[in-house]
C-alpha atoms as a PDB file:
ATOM      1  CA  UNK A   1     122.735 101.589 128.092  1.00  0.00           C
ATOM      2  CA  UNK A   2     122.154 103.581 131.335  1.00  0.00           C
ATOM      3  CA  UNK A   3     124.867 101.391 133.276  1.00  0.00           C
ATOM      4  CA  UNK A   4     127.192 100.988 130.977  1.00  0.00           C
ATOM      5  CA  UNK A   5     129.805 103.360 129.590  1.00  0.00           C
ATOM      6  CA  UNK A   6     129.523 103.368 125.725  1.00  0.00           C
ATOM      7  CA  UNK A   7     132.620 101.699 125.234  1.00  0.00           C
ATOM      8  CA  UNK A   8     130.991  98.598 127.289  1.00  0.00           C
ATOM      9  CA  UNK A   9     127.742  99.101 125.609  1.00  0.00           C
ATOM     10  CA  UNK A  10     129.599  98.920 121.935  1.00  0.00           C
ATOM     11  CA  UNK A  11     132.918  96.406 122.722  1.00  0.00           C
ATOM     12  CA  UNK A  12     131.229  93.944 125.472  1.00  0.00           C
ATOM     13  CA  UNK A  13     127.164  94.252 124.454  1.00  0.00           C
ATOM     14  CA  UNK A  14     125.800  94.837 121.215  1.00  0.00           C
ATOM     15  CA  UNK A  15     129.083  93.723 119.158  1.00  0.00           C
ATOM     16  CA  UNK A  16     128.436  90.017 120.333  1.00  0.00           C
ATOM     17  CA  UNK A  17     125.138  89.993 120.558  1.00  0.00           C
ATOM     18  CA  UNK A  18     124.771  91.011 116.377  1.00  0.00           C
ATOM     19  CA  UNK A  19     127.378  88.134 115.780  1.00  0.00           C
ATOM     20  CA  UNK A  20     124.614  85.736 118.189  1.00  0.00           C
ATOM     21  CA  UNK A  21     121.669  87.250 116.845  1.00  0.00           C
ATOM     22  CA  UNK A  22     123.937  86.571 112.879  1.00  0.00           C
ATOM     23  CA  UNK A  23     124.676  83.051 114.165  1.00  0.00           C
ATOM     24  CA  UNK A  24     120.436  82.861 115.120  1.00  0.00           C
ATOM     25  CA  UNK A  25     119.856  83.481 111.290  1.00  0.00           C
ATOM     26  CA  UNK A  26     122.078  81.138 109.839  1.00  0.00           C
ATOM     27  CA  UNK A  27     121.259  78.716 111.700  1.00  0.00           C
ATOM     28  CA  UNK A  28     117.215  79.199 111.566  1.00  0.00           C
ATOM     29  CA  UNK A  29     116.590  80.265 114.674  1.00  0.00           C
ATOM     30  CA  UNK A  30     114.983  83.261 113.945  1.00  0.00           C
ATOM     31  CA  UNK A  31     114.025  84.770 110.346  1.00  0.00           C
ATOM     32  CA  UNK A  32     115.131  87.339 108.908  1.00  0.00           C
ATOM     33  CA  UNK A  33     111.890  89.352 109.773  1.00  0.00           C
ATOM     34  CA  UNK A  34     113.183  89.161 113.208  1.00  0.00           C
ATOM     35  CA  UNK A  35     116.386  89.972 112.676  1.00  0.00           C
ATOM     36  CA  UNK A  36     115.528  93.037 111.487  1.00  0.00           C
ATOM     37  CA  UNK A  37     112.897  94.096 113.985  1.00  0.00           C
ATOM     38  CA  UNK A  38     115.998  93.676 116.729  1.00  0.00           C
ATOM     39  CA  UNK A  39     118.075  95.649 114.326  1.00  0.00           C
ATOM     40  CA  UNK A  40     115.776  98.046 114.702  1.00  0.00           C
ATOM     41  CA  UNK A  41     115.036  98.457 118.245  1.00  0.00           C
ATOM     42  CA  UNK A  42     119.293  98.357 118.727  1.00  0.00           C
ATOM     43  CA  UNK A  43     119.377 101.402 116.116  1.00  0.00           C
ATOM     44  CA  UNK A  44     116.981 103.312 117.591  1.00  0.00           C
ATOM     45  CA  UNK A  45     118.324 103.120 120.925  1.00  0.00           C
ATOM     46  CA  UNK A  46     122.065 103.479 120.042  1.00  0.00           C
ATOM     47  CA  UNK A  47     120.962 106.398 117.890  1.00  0.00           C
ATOM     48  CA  UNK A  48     119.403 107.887 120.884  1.00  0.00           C
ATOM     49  CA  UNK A  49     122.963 107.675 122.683  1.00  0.00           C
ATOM     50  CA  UNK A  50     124.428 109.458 119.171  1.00  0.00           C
ATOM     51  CA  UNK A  51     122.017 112.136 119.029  1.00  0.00           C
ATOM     52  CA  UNK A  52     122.469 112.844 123.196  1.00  0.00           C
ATOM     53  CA  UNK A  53     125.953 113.288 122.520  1.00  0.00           C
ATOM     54  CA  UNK A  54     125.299 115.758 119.991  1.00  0.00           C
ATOM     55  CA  UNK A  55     123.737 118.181 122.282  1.00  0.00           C
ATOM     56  CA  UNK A  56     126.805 117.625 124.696  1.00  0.00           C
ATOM     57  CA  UNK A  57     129.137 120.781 123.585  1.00  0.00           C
ATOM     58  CA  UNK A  58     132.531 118.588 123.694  1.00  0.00           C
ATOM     59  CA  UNK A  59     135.464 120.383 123.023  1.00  0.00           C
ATOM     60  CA  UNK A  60     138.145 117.814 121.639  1.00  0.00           C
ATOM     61  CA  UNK A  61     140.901 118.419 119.387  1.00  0.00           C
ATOM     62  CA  UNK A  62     139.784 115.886 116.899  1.00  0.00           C
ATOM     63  CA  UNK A  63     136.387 116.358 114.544  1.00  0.00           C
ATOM     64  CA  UNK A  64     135.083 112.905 113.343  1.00  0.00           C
ATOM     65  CA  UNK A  65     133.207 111.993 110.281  1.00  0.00           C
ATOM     66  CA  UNK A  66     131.283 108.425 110.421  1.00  0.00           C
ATOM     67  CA  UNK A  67     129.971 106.673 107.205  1.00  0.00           C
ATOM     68  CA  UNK A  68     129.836 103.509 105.194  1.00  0.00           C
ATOM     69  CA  UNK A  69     130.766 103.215 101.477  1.00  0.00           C
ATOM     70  CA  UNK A  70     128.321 103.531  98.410  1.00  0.00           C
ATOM     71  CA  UNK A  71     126.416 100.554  98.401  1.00  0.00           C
ATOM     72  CA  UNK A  72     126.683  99.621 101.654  1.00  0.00           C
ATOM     73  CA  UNK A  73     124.285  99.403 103.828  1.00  0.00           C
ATOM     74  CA  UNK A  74     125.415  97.479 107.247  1.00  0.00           C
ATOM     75  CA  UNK A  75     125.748 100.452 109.831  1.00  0.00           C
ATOM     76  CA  UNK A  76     126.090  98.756 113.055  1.00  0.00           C
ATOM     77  CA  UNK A  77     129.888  98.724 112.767  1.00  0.00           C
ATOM     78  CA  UNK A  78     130.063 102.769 112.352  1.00  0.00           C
ATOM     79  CA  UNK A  79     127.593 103.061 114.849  1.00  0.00           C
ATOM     80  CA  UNK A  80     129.533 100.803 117.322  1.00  0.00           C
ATOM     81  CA  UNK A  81     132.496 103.096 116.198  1.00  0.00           C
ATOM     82  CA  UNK A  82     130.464 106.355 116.979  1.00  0.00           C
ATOM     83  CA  UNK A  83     129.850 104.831 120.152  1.00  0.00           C
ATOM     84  CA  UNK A  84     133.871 104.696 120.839  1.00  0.00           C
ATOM     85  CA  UNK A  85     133.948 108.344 119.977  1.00  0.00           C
ATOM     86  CA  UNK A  86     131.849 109.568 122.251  1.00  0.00           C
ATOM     87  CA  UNK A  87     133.386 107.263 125.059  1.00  0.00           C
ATOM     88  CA  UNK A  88     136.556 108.961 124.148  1.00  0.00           C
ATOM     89  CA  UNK A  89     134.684 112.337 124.325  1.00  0.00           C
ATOM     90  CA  UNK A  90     135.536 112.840 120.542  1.00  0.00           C
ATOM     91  CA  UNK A  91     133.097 115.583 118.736  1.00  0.00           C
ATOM     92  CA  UNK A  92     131.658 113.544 115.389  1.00  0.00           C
ATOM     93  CA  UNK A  93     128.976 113.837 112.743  1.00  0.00           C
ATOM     94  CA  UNK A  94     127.441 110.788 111.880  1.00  0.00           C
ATOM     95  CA  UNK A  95     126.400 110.184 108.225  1.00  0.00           C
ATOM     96  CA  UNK A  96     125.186 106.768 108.353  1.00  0.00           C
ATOM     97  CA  UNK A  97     125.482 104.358 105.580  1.00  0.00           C
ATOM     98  CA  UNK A  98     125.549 104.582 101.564  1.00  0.00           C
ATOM     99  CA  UNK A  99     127.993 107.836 101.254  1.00  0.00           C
ATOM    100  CA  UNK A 100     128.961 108.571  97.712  1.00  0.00           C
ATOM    101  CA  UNK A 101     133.104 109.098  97.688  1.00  0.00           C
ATOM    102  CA  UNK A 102     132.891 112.800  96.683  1.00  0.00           C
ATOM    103  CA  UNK A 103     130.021 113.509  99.256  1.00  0.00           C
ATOM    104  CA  UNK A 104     132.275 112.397 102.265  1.00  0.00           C
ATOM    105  CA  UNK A 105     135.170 114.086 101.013  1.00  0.00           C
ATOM    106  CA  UNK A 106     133.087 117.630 100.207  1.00  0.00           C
ATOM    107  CA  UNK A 107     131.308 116.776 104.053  1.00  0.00           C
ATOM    108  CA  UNK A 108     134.434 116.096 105.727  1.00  0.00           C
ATOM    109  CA  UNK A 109     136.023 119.857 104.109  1.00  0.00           C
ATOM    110  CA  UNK A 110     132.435 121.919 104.652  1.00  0.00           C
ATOM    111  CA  UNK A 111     132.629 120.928 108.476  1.00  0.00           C
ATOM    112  CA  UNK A 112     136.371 120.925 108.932  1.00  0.00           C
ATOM    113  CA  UNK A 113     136.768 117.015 110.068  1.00  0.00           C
ATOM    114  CA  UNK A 114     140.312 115.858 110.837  1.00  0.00           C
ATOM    115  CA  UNK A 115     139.254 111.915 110.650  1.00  0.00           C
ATOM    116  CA  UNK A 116     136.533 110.003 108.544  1.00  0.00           C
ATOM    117  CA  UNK A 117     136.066 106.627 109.889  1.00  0.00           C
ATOM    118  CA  UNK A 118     135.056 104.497 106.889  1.00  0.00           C
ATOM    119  CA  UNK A 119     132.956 101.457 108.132  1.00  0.00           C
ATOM    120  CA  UNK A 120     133.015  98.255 105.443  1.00  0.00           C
ATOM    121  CA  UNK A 121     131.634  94.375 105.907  1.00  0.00           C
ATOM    122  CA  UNK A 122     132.024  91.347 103.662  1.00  0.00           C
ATOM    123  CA  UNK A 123     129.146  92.495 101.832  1.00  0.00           C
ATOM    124  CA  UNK A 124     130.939  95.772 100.015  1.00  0.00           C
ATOM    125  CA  UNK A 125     132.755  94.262  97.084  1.00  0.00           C
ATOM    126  CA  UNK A 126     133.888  90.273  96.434  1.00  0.00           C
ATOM    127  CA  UNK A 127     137.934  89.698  96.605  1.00  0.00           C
ATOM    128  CA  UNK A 128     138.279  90.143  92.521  1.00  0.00           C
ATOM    129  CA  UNK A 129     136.330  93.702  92.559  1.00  0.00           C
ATOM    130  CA  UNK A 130     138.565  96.424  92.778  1.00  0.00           C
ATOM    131  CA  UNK A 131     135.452  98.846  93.379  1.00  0.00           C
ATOM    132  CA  UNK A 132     136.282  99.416  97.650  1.00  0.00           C
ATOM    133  CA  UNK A 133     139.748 100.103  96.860  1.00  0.00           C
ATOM    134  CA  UNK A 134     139.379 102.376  94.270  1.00  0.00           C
ATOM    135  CA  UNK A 135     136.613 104.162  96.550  1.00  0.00           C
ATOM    136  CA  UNK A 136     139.591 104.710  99.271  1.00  0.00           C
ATOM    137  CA  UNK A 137     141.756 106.147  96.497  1.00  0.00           C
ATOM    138  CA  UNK A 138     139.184 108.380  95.526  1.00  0.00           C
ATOM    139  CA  UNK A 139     138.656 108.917  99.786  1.00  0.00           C
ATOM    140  CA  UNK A 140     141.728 109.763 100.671  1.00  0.00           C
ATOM    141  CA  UNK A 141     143.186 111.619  97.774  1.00  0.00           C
ATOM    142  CA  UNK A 142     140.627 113.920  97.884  1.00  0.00           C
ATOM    143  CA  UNK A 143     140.490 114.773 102.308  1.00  0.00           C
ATOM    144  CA  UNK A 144     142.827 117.501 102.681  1.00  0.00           C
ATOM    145  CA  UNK A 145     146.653 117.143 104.354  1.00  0.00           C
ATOM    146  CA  UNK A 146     145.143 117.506 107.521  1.00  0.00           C
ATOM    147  CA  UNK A 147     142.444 115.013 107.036  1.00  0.00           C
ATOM    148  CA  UNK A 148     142.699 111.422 108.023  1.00  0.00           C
ATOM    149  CA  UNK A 149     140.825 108.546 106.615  1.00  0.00           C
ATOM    150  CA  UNK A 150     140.559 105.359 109.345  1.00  0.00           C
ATOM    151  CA  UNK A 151     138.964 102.502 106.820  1.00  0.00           C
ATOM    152  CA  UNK A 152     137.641  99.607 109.558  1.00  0.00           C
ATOM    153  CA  UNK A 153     135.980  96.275 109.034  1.00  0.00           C
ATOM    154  CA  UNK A 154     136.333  93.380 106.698  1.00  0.00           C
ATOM    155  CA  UNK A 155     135.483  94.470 103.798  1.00  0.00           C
ATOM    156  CA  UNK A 156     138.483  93.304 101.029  1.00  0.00           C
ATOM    157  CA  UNK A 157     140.700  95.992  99.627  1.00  0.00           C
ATOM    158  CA  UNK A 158     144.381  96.404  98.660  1.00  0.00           C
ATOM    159  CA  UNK A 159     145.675  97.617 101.148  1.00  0.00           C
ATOM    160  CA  UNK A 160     149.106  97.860  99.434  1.00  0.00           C
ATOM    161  CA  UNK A 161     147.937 100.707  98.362  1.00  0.00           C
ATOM    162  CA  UNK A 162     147.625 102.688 100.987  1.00  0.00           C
ATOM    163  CA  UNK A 163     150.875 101.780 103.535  1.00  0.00           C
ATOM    164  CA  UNK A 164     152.519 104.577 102.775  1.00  0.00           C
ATOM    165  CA  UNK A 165     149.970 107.357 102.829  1.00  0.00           C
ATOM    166  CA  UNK A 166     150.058 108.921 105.962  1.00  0.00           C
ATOM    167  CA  UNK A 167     146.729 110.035 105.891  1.00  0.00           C
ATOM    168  CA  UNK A 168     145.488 106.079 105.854  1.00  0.00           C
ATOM    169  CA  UNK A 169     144.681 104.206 108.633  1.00  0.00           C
ATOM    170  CA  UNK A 170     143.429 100.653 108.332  1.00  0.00           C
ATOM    171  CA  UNK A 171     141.559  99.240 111.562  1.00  0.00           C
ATOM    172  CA  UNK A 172     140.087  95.763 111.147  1.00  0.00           C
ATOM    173  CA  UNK A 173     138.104  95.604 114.624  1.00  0.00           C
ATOM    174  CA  UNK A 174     136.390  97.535 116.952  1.00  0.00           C
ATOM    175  CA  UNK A 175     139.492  96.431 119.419  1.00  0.00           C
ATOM    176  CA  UNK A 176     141.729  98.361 116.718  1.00  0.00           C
ATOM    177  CA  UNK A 177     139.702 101.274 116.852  1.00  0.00           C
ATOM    178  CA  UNK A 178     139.216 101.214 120.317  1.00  0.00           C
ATOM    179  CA  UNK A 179     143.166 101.295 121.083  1.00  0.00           C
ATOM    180  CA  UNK A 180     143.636 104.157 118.282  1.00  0.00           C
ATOM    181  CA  UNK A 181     141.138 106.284 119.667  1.00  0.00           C
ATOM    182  CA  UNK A 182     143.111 105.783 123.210  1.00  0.00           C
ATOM    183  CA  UNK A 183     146.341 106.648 121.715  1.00  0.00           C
ATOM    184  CA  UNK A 184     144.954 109.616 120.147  1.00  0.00           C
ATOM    185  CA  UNK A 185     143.566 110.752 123.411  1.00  0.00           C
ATOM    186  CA  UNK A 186     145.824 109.719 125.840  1.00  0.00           C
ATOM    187  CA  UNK A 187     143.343 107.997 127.463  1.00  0.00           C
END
């Protein structure tokens, strides 16, 4: 983390290694119990990078909010995407996971946040539940006109829904997120 920029450290590091350290579990090379005690030691290091960054006055134009969904509790995606912030030198709260849909849109208003990045996995909803898409609606209807909601991972949604709100921005991957936050900077 000291070599590496934190676009490396989220894109080319700790990305793969979750989906090898995934594959590990599923495969029964490690337990569970040790997945989580590397989840761990990752969090506590890549919140360490968050929290320096925090301190770091930046002055961009953009003010990010980062969460997950109600209910869900995988945070290594919005961390990963907190991670591209900061590379981008993008100011941004992080809220971590579980965020209720009226909480992020009341946070996002109290500290004057012009995106919320909206991390989701598989394990949000099933295909038949309607529950993450009516959480967007919800999401984005409330943020203000000058608020925009960037919804990323796989979790399943309509996104139908949404193509023609210009305040919605669907980003499947990191890689998606990565070349939105260089548009948006220039960089």
């Amino acid at each position: 983390k000291m070599t590496l920029s934190p676009k490396e450290l989220a894109i080319d590091v700790i990305s793969p290694l979750m989906g090898q350290i995934g594959q590990y579990v599923y495969d029964k090379k490690i337990s569970i119990a040790q997945e989580h005690a590397i989840s761990s030691v990752i969090k506590f290091h890549l919140g360490n990078f968050i929290f320096r960054s925090y301190e770091e006055k930046k002055k961009s134009g953009e003010l990010f909010i980062i969460s997950t969904p109600e209910n869900e509790y995988h945070e290594f995606g919005i961390l990963l995407a907190s991670l591209l912030c900061i590379h981008y030198g993008q100011s941004l709260f992080y809220l971590g996971p579980n965020m209720p849909a009226q909480a992020l849109v009341e946070s996002a208003a109290s500290i004057g946040a012009t995106q919320v990045v909206l991390g989701t996995s598989y394990s949000t909803c099933s295909p038949e539940s309607s529950y993450l898409t009516d959480y967007i609606y919800k999401v984005v209807n409330g943020l203000s006109h000058k608020t925009k909601l960037v919804v990323g991972g796989p979790g399943f949604f309509d996104t139908t829904k949404f193509k023609k709100n210009e305040k919605f921005n669907y980003l499947p991957t990191l890689n998606h997120l990565d070349l939105y936050l260089k548009n948006l900077t220039g960089k």
